[in-house]
Protein backbone atom coordinates (compact mmCIF):
# COMPACT_ATOMS: atom_id res chain seq x y z
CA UNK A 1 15.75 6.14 13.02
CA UNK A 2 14.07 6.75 9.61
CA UNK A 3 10.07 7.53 9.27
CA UNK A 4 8.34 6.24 6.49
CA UNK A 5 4.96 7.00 5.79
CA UNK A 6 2.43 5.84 3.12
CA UNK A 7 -0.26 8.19 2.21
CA UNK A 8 -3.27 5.94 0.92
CA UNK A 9 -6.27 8.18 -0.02
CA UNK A 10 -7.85 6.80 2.87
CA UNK A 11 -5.66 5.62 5.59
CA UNK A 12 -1.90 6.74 6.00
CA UNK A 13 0.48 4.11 7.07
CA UNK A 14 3.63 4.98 9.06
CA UNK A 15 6.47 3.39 10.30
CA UNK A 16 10.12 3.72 11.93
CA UNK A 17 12.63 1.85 10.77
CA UNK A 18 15.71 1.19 12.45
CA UNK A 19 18.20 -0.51 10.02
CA UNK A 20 16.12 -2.47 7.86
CA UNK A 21 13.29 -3.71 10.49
CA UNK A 22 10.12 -1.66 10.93
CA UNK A 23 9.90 -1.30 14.53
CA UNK A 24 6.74 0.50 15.07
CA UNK A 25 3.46 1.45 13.01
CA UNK A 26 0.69 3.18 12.91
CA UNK A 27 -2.23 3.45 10.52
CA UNK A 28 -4.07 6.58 10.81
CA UNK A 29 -6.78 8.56 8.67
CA UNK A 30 -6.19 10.70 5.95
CA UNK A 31 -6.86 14.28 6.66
CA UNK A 32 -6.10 17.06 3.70
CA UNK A 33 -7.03 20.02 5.39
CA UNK A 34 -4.73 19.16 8.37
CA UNK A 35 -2.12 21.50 8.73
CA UNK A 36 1.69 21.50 9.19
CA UNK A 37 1.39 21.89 12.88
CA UNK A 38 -1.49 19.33 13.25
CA UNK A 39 0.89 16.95 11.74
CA UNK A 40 3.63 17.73 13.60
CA UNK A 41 1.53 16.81 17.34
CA UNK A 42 0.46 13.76 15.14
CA UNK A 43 3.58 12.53 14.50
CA UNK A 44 5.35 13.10 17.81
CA UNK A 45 2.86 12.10 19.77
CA UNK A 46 3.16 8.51 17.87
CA UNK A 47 6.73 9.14 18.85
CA UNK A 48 6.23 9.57 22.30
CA UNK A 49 3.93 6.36 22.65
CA UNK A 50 6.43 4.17 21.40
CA UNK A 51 8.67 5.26 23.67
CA UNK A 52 10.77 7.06 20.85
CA UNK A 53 12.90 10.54 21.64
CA UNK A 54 12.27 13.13 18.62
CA UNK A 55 15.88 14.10 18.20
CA UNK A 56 15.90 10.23 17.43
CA UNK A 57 14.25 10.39 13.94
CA UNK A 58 16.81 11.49 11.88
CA UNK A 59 15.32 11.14 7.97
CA UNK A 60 12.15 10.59 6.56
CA UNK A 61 10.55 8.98 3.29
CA UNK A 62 6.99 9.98 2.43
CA UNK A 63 5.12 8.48 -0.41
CA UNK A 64 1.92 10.11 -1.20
CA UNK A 65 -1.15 9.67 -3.82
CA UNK A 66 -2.81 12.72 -2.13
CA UNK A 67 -1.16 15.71 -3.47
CA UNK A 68 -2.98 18.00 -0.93
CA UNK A 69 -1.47 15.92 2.02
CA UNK A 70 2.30 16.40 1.10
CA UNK A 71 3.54 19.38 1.33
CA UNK A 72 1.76 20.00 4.82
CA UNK A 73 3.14 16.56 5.77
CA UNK A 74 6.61 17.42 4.49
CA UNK A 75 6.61 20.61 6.82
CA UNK A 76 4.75 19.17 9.89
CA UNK A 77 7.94 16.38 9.75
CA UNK A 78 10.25 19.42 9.91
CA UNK A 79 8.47 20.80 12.51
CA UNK A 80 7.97 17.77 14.63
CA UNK A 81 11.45 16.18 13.68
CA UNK A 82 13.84 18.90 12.23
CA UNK A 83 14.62 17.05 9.92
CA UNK A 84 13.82 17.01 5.70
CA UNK A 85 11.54 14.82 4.00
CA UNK A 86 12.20 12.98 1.42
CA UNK A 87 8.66 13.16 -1.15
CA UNK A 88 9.24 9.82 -3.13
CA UNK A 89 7.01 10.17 -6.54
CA UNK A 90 7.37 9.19 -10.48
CA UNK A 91 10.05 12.38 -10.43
CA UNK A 92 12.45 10.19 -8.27
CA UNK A 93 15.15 8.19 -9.56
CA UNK A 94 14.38 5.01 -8.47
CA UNK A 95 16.47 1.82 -10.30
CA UNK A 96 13.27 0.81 -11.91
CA UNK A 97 12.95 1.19 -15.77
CA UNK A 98 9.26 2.24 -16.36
CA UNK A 99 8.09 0.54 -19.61
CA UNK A 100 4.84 2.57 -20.05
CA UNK A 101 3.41 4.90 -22.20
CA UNK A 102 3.53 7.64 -19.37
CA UNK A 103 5.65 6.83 -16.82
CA UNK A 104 5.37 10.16 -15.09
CA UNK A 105 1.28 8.77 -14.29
CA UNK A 106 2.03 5.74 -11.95
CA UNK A 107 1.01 6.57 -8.53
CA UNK A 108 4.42 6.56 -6.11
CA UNK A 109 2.49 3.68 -4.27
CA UNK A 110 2.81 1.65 -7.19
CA UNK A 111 6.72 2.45 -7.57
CA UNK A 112 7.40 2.06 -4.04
CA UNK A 113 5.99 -1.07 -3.89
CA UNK A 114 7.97 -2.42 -6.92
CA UNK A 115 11.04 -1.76 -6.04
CA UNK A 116 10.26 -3.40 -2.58
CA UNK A 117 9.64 -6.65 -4.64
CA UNK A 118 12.74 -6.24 -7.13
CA UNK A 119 15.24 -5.04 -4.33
CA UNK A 120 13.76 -7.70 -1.54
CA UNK A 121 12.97 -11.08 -4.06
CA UNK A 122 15.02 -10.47 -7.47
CA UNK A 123 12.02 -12.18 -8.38
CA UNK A 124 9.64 -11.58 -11.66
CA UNK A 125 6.14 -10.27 -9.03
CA UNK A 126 3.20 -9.30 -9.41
CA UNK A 127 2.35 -6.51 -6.33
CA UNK A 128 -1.67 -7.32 -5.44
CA UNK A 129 -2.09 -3.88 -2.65
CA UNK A 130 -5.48 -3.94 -1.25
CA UNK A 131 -6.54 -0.30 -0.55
CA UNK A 132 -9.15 1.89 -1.73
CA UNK A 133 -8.47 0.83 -4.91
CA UNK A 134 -6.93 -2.48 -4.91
CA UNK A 135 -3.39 -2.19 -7.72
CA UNK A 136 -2.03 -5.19 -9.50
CA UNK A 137 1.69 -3.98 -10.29
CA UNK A 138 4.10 -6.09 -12.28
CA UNK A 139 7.70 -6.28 -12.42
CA UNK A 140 10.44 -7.88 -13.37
CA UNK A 141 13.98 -9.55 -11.15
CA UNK A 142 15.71 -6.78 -13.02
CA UNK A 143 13.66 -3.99 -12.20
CA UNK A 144 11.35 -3.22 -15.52
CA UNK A 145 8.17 -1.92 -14.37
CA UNK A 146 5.68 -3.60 -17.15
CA UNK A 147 2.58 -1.70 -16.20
CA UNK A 148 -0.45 -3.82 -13.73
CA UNK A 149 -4.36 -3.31 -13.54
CA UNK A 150 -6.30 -0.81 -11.04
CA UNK A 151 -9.65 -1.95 -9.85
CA UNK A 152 -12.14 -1.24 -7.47
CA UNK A 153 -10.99 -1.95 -3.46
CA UNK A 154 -13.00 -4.33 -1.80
CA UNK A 155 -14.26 -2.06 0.88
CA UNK A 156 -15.06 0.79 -2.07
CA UNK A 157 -17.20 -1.99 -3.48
CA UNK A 158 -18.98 -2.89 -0.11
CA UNK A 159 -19.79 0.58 0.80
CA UNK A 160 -21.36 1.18 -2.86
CA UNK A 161 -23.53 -1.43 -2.21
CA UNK A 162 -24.64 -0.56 1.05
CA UNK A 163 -25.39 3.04 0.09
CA UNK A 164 -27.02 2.02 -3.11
CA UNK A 165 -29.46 -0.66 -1.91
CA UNK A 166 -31.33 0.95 1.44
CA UNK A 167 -32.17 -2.50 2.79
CA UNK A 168 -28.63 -4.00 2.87
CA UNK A 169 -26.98 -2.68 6.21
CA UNK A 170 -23.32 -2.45 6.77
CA UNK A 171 -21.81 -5.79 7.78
CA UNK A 172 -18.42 -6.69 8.89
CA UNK A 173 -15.96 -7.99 5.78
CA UNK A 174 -15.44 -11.16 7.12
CA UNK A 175 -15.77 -14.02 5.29
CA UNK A 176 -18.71 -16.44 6.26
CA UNK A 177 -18.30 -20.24 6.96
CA UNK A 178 -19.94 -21.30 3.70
CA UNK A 179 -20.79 -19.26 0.22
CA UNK A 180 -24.79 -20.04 0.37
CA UNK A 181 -25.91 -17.40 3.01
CA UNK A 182 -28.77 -17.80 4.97
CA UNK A 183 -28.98 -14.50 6.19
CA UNK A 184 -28.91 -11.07 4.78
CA UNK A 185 -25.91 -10.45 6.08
CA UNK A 186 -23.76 -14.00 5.61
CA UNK A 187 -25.00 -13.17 1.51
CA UNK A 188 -23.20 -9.86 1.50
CA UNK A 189 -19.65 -11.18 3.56
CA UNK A 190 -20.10 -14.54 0.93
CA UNK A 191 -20.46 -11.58 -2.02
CA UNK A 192 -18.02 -9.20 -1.25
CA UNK A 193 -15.27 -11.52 0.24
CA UNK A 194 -15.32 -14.36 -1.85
CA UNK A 195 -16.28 -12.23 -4.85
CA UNK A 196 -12.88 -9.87 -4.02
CA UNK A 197 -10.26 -13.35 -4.18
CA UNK A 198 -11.72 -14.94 -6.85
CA UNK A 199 -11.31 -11.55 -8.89
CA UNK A 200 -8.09 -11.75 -7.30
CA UNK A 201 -7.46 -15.29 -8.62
CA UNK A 202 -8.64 -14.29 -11.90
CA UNK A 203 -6.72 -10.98 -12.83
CA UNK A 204 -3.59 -12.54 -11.73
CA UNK A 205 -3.82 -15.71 -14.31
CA UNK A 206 -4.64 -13.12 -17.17
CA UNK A 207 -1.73 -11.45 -15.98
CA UNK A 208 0.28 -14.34 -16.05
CA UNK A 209 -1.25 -14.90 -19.22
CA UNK A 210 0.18 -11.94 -20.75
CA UNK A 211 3.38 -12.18 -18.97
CA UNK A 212 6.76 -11.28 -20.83
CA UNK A 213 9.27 -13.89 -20.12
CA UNK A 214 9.64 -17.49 -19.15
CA UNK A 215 9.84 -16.81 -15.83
CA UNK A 216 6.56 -17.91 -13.50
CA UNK A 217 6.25 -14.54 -11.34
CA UNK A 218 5.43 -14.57 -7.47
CA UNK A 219 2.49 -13.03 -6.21
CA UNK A 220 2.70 -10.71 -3.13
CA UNK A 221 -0.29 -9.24 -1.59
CA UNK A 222 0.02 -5.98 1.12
CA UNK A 223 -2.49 -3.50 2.02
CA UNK A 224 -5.35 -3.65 4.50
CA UNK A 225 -7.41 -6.63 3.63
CA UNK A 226 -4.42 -8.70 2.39
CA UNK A 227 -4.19 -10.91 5.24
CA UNK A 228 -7.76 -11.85 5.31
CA UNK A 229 -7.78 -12.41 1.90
CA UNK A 230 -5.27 -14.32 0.80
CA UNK A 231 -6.37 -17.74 2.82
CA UNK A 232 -8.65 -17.75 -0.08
CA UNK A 233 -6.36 -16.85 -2.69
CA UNK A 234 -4.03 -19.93 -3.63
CA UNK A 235 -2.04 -17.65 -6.19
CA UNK A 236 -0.77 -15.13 -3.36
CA UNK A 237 2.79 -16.13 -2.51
CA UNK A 238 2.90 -14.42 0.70
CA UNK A 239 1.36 -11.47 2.20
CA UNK A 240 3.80 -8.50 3.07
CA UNK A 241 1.78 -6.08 5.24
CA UNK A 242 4.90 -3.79 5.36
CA UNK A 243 5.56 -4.15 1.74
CA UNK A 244 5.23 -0.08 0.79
CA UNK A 245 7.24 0.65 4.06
CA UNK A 246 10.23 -1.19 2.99
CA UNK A 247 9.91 0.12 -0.33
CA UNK A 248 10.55 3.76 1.14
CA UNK A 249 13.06 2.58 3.39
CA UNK A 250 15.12 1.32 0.65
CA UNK A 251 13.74 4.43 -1.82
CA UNK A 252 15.47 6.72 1.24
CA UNK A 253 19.17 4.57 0.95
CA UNK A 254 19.01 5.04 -2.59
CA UNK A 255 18.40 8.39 -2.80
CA UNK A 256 19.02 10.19 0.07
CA UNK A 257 23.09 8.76 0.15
């Protein structure tokens, strides 16, 4: 079985994969003082509650935007595992052509998830991941990286509000039943939900604006929030929880063969 595992800059996503299904997950905090051993009873105990032998997991992709998380990550595998991880990054030689002005810059999230959308739709896409920052990444059916938009996530946004304005309280993201609130709290969910897919809506028809060939791209949306989301985005083509999982699965059979 291969482990994958997305380090987010706050939540890490992991997965096993046995031939091209993900058959378990996990998402778990991002620690970067925890060290190789910590990670190593992290990751087989996740083993051991899916019912999974260690000497099972025999390769693993990580993909990391936390450079202080990797390397302990990479060893606590090898501890936990015995086998070598395989650090997926801008160095890598992915069959994606980069066309920006410094390719070596794009976050491995962003790559990953690319080549999950060339290699799984040969479709022109635009990549909509909803983390703590929430990444618009466009590419093409041929695999030309063209570049995409970073913005604020939508749970960034909501906890700068509610530590910036000491009467607004913490609410749950979930989007109310109608946009005029009522209440304190129904105003905030209306704000930050609604506010989050039409900014959505609206960064993705400038990008299709601006896009490069006659082709009308697809719109895939992954990340935390994606699911609630994208009932209120009509652009989203389909949501793809495990997008950046499948993206190091198929980043492993590239490169580790």
């Amino acid at each position: 079985m291969l482990l994958v595992i997305d380090v987010g800059n706050t939540e890490t996503t992991l997965g096993l994969c046995r031939g091209d299904a993900v058959v378990h997950h996990w998402r778990v905090i991002t620690e970067p003082s925890r060290t190789p051993d910590e990670h190593a009873l992290q990751l087989r105990a996740l083993a051991s509650l899916a019912g999974v032998a260690h000497d099972a997991v025999t390769g693993c992709a990580i993909g990391s935007v936390v450079p202080a998380v990797t390397e302990p990550l990479a060893a606590g595998v090898h501890l936990a595992f015995g086998c070598v991880a395989l650090v997926v990054d801008a160095h890598s030689a992915l069959p994606i052509r980069v066309a920006v002005d410094e390719p070596l810059t794009v976050g491995a999230d962003r790559l990953i998830n690319t080549l999950a959308a060339s290699r799984l739709y040969a479709r022109d896409a635009i990549v909509v991941d909803l983390g703590t920052a929430t990444t618009y990444d466009c590419i093409t059916a041929d695999g030309v990286f063209l570049g995409g938009v970073i913005a604020p996530g939508v749970r960034t946004s909501a906890d700068s509000l509610f530590r910036r304005t000491s009467k607004l309280a913490a609410t749950e993201l979930v989007a109310p039943r109608r946009v005029i609130g009522t209440r304190t709290e129904e105003c905030i969910r209306a704000g930050v939900l609604y506010g989050a897919a039409d900014a959505i809506e609206g960064i993705v028809r400038r990008i299709k604006g601006e896009w490069p060939t006659a082709a009308e791209p697809i719109v895939l949306a992954t990340g935390g929030l994606a699911s609630q989301l994208a009932p209120w985005c009509p652009s989203v083509t389909a949501v793809v929880p495990e997008l950046t999982l499948q993206g190091l699965r198929l980043a492993h059979e590239l490169l580790a063969s």
